[in-house]
Protein backbone atom coordinates (compact mmCIF):
# COMPACT_ATOMS: atom_id res chain seq x y z
CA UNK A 1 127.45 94.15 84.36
CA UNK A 2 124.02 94.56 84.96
CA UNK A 3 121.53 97.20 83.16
CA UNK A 4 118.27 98.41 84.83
CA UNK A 5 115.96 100.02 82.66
CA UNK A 6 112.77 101.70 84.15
CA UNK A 7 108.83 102.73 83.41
CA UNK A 8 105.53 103.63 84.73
CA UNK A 9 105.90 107.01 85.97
CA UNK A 10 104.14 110.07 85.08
CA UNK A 11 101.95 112.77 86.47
CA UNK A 12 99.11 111.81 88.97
CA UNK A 13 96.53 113.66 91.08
CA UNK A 14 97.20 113.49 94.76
CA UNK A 15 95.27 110.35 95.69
CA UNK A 16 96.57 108.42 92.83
CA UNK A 17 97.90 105.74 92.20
CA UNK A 18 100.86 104.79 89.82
CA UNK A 19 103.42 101.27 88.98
CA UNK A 20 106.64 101.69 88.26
CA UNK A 21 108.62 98.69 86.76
CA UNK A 22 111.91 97.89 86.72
CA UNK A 23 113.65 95.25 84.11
CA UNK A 24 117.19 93.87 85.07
CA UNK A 25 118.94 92.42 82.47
CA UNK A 26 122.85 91.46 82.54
CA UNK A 27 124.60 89.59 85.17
CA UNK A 28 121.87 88.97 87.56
CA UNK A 29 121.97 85.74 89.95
CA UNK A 30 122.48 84.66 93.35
CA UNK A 31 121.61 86.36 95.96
CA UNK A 32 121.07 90.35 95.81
CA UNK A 33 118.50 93.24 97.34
CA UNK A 34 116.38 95.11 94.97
CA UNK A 35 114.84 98.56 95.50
CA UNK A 36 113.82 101.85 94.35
CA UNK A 37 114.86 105.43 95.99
CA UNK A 38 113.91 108.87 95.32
CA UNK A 39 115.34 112.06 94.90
CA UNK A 40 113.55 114.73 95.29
CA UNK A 41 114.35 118.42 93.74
CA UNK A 42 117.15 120.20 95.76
CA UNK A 43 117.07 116.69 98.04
CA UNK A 44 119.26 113.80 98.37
CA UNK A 45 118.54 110.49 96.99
CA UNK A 46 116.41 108.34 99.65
CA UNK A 47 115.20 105.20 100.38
CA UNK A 48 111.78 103.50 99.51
CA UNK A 49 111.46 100.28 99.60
CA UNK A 50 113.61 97.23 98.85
CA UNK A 51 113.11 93.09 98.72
CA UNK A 52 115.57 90.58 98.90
CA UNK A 53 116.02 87.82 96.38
CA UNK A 54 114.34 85.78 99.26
CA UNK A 55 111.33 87.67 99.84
CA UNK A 56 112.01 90.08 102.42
CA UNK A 57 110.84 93.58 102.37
CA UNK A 58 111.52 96.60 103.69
CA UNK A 59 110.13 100.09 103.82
CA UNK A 60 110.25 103.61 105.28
CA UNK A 61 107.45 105.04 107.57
CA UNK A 62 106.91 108.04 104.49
CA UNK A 63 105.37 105.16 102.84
CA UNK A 64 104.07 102.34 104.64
CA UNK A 65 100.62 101.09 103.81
CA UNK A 66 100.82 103.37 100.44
CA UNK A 67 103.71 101.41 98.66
CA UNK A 68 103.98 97.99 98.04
CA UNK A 69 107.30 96.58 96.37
CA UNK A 70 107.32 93.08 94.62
CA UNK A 71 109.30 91.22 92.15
CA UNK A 72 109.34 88.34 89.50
CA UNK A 73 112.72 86.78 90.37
CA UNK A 74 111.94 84.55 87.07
CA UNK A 75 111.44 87.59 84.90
CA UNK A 76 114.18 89.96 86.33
CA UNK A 77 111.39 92.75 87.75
CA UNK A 78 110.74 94.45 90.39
CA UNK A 79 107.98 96.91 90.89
CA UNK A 80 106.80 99.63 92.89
CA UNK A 81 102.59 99.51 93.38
CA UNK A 82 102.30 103.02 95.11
CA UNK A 83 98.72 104.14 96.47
CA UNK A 84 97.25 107.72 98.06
CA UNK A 85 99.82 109.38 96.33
CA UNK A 86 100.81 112.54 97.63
CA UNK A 87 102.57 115.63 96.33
CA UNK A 88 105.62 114.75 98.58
CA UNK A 89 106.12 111.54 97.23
CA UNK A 90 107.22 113.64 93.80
CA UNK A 91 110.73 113.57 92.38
CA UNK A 92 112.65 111.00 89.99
CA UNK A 93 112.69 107.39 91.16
CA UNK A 94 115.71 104.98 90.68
CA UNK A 95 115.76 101.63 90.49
CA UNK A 96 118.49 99.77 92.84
CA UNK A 97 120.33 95.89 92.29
CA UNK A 98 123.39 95.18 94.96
CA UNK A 99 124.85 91.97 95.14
CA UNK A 100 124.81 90.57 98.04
CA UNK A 101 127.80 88.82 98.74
CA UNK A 102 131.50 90.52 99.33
CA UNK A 103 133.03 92.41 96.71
CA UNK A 104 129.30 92.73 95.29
CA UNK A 105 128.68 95.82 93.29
CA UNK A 106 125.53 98.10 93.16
CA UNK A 107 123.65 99.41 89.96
CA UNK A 108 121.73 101.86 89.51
CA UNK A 109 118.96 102.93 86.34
CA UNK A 110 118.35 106.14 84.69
CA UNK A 111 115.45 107.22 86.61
CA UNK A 112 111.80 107.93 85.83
CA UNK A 113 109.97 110.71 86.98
CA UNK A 114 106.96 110.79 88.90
CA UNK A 115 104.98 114.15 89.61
CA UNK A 116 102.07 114.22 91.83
CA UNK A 117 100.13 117.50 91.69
CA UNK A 118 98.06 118.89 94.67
C-alpha cells in the first residue's frame, strides 16, 4: 500500500504563484511515474504534469512554461512549482503514484484545493 498525503494549496490572485507538495509514504520503490491532475468543478479529472522515477517529465500545453514538476526520490516528494496562475487553472489537485511494472497499481491522495480568483 502506498499513502499520498498532500499541501500547499490555497487561494491566489491570478498571476500567482503557489507549491503544492506531495509526501508518499508506504510501499514505494522501483520504478514508478509520479504526477498531479486536476479536476475542475462539473469537469473530469485531467492531467498536469508527471516525472518518472528516472527524471523524465511530462506536461500538457494548458501549462507549459507556468508549471514545473520535481521530486526528491530520497525523501518520497514530488511537487508542483506553478507560476502566472490563472483562474482556469482552479479546481482540486490530486496527487498520482503508478507502479511501473505489470500488475502495478495506481494511488491516488485526497486532494487539495487550489482557487485562483480573477
Amino acid at each position: 500500500q502506498v499513502q499520498l498525503v498532500e499541501s500547499g494549496g490555497g487561494l491566489v490572485q491570478a498571476g500567482g504563484s503557489l507549491r503544492l507538495s506531495c509526501a508518499a509514504s508506504g510501499s514505494v520503490f522501483g520504478p514508478d511515474v509520479m504526477g498531479w491532475y486536476r479536476q475542475a468543478s462539473g469537469k473530469q479529472r485531467e492531467l498536469v504534469a508527471t516525472i518518472t522515477s528516472g527524471g523524465r517529465t511530462n506536461d500538457v500545453d494548458a501549462v507549459k512554461g507556468r508549471f514545473t514538476i520535481s521530486r526528491d526520490s530520497a525523501k518520497k516528494m514530488v511537487f508542483l512549482q506553478m507560476n502566472s496562475l490563472k483562474p482556469e487553472d482552479t479546481g482540486v489537485y490530486y496527487c498520482n503514484y503508478r507502479q511501473s511494472w505489470p500488475g502495478g497499481r495506481d494511488y491516488w491522495g485526497q486532494g487539495t484545493q487550489v482557487t485562483v480568483s480573477s
